[in-house]
Protein backbone atom coordinates (compact mmCIF):
# COMPACT_ATOMS: atom_id res chain seq x y z
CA UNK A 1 17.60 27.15 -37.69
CA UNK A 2 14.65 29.28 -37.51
CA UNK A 3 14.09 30.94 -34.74
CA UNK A 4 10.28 30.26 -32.92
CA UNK A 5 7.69 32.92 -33.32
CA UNK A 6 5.31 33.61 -30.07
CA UNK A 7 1.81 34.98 -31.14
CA UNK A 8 0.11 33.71 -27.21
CA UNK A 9 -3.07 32.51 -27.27
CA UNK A 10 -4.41 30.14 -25.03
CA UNK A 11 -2.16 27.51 -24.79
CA UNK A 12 -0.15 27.45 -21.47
CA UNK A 13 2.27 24.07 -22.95
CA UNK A 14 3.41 26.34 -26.57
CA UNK A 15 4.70 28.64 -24.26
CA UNK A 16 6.63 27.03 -22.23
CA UNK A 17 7.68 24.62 -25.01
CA UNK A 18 8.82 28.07 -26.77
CA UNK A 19 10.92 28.98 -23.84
CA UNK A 20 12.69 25.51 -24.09
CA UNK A 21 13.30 26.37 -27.56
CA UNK A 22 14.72 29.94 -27.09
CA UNK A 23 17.20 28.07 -24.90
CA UNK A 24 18.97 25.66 -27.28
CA UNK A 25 19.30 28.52 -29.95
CA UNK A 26 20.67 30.66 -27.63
CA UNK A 27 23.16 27.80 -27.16
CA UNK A 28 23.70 27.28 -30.89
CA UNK A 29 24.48 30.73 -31.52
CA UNK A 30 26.27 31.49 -28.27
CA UNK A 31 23.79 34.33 -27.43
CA UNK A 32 25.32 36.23 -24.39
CA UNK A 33 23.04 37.31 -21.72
CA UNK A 34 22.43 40.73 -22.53
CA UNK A 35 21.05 39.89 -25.93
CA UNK A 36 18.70 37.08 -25.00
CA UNK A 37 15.82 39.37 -23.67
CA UNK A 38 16.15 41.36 -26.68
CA UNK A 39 16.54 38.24 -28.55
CA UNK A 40 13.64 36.84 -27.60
CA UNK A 41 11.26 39.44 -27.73
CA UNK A 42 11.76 40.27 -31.07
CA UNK A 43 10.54 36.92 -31.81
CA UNK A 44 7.09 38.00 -30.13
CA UNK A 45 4.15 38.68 -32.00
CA UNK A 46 0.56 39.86 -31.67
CA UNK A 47 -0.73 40.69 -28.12
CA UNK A 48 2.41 39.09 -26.36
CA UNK A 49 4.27 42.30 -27.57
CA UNK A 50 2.22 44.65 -25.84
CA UNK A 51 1.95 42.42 -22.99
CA UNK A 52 6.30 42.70 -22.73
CA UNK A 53 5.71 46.25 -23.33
CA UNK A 54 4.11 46.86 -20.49
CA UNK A 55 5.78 44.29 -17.92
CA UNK A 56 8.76 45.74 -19.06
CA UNK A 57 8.19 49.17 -17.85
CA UNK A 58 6.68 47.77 -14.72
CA UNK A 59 10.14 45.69 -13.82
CA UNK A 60 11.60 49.12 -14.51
CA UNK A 61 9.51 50.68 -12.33
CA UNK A 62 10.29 47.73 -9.08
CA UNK A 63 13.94 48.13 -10.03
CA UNK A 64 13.82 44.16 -11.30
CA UNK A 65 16.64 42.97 -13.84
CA UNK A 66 15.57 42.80 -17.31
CA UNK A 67 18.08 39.51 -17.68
CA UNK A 68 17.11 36.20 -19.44
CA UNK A 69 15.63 34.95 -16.24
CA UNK A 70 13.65 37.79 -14.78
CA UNK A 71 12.20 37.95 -18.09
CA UNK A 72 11.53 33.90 -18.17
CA UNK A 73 9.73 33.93 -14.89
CA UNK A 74 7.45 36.94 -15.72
CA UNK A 75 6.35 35.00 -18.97
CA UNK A 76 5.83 31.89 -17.68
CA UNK A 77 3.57 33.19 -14.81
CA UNK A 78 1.65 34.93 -17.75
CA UNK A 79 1.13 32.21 -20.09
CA UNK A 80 1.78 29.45 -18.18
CA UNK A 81 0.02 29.69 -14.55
CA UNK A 82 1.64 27.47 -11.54
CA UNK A 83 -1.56 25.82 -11.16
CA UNK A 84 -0.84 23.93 -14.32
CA UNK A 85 2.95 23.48 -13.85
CA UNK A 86 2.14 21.43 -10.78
CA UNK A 87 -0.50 19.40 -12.74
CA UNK A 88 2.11 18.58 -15.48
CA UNK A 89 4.80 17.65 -12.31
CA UNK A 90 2.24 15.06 -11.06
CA UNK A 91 2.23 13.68 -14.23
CA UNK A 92 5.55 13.36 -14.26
CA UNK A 93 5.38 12.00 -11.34
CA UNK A 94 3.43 8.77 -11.92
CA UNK A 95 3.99 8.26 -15.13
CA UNK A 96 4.41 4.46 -15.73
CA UNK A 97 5.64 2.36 -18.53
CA UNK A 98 2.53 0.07 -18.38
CA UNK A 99 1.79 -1.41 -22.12
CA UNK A 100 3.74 1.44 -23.62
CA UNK A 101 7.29 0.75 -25.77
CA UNK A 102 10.57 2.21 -24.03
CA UNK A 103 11.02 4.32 -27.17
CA UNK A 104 6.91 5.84 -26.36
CA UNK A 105 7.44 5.91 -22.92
CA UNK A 106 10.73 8.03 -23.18
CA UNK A 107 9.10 10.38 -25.62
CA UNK A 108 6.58 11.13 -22.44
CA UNK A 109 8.94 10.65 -19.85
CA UNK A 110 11.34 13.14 -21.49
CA UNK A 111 8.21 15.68 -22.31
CA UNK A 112 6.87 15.72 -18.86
CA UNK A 113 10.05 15.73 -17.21
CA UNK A 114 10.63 19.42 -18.80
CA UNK A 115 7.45 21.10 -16.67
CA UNK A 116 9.79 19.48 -13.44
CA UNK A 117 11.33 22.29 -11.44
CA UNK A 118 14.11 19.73 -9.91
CA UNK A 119 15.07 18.53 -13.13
CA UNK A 120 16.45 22.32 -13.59
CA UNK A 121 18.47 22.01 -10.54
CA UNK A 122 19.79 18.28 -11.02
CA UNK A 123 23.72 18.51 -11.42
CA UNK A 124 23.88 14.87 -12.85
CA UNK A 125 22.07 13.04 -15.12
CA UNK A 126 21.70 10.09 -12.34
CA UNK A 127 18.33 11.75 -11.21
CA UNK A 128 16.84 11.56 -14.58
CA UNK A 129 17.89 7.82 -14.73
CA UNK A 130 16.31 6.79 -11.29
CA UNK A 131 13.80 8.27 -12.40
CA UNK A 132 13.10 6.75 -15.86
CA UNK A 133 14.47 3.56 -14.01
CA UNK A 134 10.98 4.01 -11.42
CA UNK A 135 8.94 3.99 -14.08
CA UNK A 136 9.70 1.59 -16.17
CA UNK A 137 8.27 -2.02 -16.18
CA UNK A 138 9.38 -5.20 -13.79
CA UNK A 139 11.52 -7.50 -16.42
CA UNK A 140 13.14 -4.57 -18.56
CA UNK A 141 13.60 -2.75 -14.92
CA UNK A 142 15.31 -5.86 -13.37
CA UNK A 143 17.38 -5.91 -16.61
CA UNK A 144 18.80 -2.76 -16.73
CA UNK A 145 19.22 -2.22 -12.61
CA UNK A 146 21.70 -4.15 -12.78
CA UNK A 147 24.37 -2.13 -13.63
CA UNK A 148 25.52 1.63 -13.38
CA UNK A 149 25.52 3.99 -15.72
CA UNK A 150 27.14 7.72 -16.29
CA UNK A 151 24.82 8.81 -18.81
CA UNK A 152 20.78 9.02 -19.81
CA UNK A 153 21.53 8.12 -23.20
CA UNK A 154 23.72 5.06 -22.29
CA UNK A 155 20.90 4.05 -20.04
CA UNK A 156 17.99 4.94 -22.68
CA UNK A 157 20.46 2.27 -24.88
CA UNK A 158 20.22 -0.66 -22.58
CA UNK A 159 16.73 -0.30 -22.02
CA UNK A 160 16.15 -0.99 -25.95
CA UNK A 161 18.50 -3.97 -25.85
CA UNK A 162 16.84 -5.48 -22.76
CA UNK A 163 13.22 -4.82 -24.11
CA UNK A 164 14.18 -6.56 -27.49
CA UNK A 165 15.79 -9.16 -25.47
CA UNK A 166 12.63 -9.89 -23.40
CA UNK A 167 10.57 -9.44 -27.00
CA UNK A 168 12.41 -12.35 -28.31
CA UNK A 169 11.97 -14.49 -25.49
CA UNK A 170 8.36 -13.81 -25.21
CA UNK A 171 7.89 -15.10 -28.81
CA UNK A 172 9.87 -17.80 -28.61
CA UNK A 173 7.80 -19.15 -25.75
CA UNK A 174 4.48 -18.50 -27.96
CA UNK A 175 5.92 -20.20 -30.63
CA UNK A 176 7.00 -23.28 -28.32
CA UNK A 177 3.82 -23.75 -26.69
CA UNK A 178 1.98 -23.09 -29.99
CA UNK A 179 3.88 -26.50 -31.36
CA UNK A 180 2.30 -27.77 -28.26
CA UNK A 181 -0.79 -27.74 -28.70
CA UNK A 182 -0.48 -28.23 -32.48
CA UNK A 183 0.80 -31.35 -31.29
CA UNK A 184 -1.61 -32.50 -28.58
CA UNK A 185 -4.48 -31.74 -31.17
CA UNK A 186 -2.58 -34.01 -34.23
CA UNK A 187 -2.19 -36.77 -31.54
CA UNK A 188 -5.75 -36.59 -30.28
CA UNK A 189 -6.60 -36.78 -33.77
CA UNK A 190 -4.29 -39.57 -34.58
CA UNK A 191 -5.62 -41.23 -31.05
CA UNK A 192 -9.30 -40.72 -32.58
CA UNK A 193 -8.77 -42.21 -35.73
CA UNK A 194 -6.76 -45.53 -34.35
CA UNK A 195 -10.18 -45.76 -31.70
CA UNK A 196 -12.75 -45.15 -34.61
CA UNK A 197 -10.38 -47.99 -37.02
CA UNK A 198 -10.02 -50.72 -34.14
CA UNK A 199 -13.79 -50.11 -33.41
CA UNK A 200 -14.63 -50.78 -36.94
CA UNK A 201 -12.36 -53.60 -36.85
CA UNK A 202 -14.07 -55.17 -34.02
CA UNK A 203 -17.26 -54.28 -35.26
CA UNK A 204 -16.99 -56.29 -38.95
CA UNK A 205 -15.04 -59.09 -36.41
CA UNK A 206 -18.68 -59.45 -34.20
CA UNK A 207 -19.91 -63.36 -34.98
CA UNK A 208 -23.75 -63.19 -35.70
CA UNK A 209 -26.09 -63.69 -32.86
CA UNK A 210 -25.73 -67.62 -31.07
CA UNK A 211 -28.70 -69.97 -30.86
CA UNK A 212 -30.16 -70.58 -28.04
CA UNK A 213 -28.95 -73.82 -26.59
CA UNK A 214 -31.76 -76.89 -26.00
CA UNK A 215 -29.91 -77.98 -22.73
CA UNK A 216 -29.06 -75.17 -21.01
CA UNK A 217 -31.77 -72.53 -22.67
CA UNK A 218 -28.90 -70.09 -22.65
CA UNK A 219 -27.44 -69.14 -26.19
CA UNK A 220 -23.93 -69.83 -27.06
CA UNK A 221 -22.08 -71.34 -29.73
CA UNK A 222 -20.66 -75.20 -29.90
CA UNK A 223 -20.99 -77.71 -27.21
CA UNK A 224 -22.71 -77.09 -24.15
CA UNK A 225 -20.36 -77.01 -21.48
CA UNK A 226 -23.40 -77.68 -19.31
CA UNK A 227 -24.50 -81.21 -20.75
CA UNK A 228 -22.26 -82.84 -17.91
CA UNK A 229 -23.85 -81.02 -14.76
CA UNK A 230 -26.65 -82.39 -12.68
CA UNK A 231 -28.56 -79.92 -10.13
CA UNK A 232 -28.78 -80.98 -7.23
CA UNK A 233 -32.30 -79.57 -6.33
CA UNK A 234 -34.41 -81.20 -9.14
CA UNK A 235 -31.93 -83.54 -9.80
CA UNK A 236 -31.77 -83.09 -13.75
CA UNK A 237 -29.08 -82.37 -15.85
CA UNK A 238 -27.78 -79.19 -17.71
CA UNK A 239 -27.83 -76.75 -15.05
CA UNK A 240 -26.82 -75.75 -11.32
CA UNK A 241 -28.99 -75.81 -8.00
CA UNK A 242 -28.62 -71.80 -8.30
CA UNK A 243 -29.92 -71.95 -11.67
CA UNK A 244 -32.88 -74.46 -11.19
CA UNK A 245 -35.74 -72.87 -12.36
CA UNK A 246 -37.98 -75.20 -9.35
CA UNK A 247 -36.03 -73.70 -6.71
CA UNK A 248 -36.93 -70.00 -7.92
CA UNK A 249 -40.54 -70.82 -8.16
CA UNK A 250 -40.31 -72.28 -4.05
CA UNK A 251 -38.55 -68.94 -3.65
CA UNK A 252 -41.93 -66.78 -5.17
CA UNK A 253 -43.89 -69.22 -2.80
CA UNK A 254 -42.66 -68.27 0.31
CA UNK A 255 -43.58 -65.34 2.63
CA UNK A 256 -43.18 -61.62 1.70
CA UNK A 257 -41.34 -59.80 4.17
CA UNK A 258 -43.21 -57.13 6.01
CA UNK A 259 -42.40 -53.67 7.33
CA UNK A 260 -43.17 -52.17 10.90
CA UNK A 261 -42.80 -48.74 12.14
CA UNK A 262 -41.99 -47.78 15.81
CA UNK A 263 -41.09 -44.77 17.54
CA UNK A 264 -37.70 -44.61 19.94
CA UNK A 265 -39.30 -45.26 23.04
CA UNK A 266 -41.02 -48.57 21.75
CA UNK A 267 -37.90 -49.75 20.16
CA UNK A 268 -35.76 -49.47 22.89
CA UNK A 269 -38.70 -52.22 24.98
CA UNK A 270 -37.98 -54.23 21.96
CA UNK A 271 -35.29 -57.26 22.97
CA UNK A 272 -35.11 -58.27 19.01
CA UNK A 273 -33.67 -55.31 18.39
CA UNK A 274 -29.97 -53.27 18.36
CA UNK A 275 -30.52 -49.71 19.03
CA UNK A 276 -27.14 -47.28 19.21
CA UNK A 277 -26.14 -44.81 17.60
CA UNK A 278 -23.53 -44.32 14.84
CA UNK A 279 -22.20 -41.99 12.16
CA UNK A 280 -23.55 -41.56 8.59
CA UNK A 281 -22.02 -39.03 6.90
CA UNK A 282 -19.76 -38.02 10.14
CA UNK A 283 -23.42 -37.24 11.52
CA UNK A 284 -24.40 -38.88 14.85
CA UNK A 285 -27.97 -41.15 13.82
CA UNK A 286 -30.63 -42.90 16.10
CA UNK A 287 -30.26 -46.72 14.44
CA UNK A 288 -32.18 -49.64 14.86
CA UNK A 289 -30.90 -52.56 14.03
CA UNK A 290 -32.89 -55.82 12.89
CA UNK A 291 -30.97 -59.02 12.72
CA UNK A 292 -33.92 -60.70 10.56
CA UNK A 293 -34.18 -57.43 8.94
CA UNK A 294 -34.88 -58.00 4.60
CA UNK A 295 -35.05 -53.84 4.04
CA UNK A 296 -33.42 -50.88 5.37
CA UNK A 297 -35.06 -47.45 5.94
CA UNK A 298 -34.64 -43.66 6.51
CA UNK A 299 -36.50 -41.12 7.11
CA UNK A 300 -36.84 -38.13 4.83
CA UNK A 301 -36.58 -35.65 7.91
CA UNK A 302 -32.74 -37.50 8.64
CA UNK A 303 -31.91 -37.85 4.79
CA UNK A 304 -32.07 -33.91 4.10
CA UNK A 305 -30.53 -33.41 7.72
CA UNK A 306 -28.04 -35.62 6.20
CA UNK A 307 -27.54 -34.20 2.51
């Protein structure tokens, strides 16, 4: 494993992503503490060695321990500033699953969760599975809450099962209503084409036009059903004292109904006539009533009132 080479430069994340590293080789090669400042300086280059150079003498100088973690937390306020640790913990702290995979999500989770001071301090790995357990969404959440777990990675395990669980369901349902509509739309069409057949069916069935019959005047096929009947207006046969065509003519003779207007006050003088009130609409109206009436009226002042 090689070890990480530190040239600076302006990117506050490389150097604290270089720290991380320095701290799993020094557990791969069993570095004691003495040996890790020395260690890891030697793996400077560029202006970060004369930058150690001088901080060096200076923690001389203040009578500060040049250990492994003196020496961390004079880099990382060099290189990377507290300002920007706290941004990266308030990313940490609301990072949500949202639309992301569990396998993308711990990728950021576990990225973020490095910048977060308490994660140093956590004795147990139970704080780093609340957490990822926050974060994550309601039905793989739900899922996994459900029972406890000693470590991340058992945890991080589950959380695949459960989202490939919920993956399957998911398209199983698509699939199921998919057959339903592919069904509804082969019936409609089925339903369509039985309609469009029986129509023609009908259709070619439809007898030509009747003749119009010489007793009645009314067209229709076969005997007249009406050779039998005698009105009793005009006294002739083939049709009905409704029907008689002398009767309607007696009905154009007479009078034509005519139409008065009155206000309120001369309608209520008026004996012939009901006046009340009553609801149209579930509206209170002024009515008159007529009992010889032929026509009713409204106004068009009362009909928008009334909608």
């Amino acid at each position: 494993m090689s070890p990480p080479e530190f040239h600076g430069g302006l990117n506050p994340v490389k150097a604290h992503e270089w720290i991380t590293s320095m701290e799993r080789i020094f557990q791969i090669v069993h570095c004691s503490k003495e040996n890790k400042v020395v260690f890891a300086s030697h793996m400077m280059k560029g202006p970060t060695v004369r930058w150690w150079e001088s901080a060096s003498t200076l923690m001389t100088n203040q009578g500060v321990p040049r250990d492994w973690e003196h020496f961390k937390t004079t880099f990382l306020d060099k290189y990377f500033p507290s300002s920007l640790r706290t941004q990266k913990e308030f990313e940490f702290q609301q990072l949500r699953q949202g639309t992301m995979t569990v396998a993308v999500y711990a990728e950021k989770f576990e990225d973020l969760a490095a910048y977060f001071r308490q994660a140093e301090y956590a004795s147990d790995e139970k704080w780093k599975i609340d957490q990822f357990l926050f974060g994550l969404r309601g039905g793989i959440s739900h899922s996994v809450s459900q029972r406890e777990f000693t470590t991340y990675a058992e945890f991080l395990r589950q959380c695949y099962v459960a989202e490939n669980s919920l993956k399957k369901v998911q398209e199983e349902r698509d699939q199921y209503r998919s057959g339903q509509k592919n069904q509804g739309r082969s019936g409609n069409q089925f339903r369509h084409r039985r309609q469009a057949f029986k129509g023609k069916q009908v259709q070619h069935a439809r007898p030509n036009h009747p003749p119009q019959c010489q007793v009645c005047k009314r067209s229709h096929f076969g005997r007249c059903v009406g050779s039998g009947i005698k009105c009793f207006t005009c006294q002739r046969e083939g049709h009905m004292a409704r029907d008689c065509p002398q009767d309607k003519n007696q009905m154009q003779g007479r009078s034509i109904g005519r139409v008065y207007t009155l206000d309120a006050r001369k309608a209520k003088r008026n004996n012939a006539l009901i006046v009340g009130t009553c609801l149209v609409n579930d509206d209170p109206c002024f009515v008159l009533f007529g009992c010889g009436a032929t026509h009713s009226f409204v106004s068009i002042q009362c009909m928008k009132c009334l909608g």
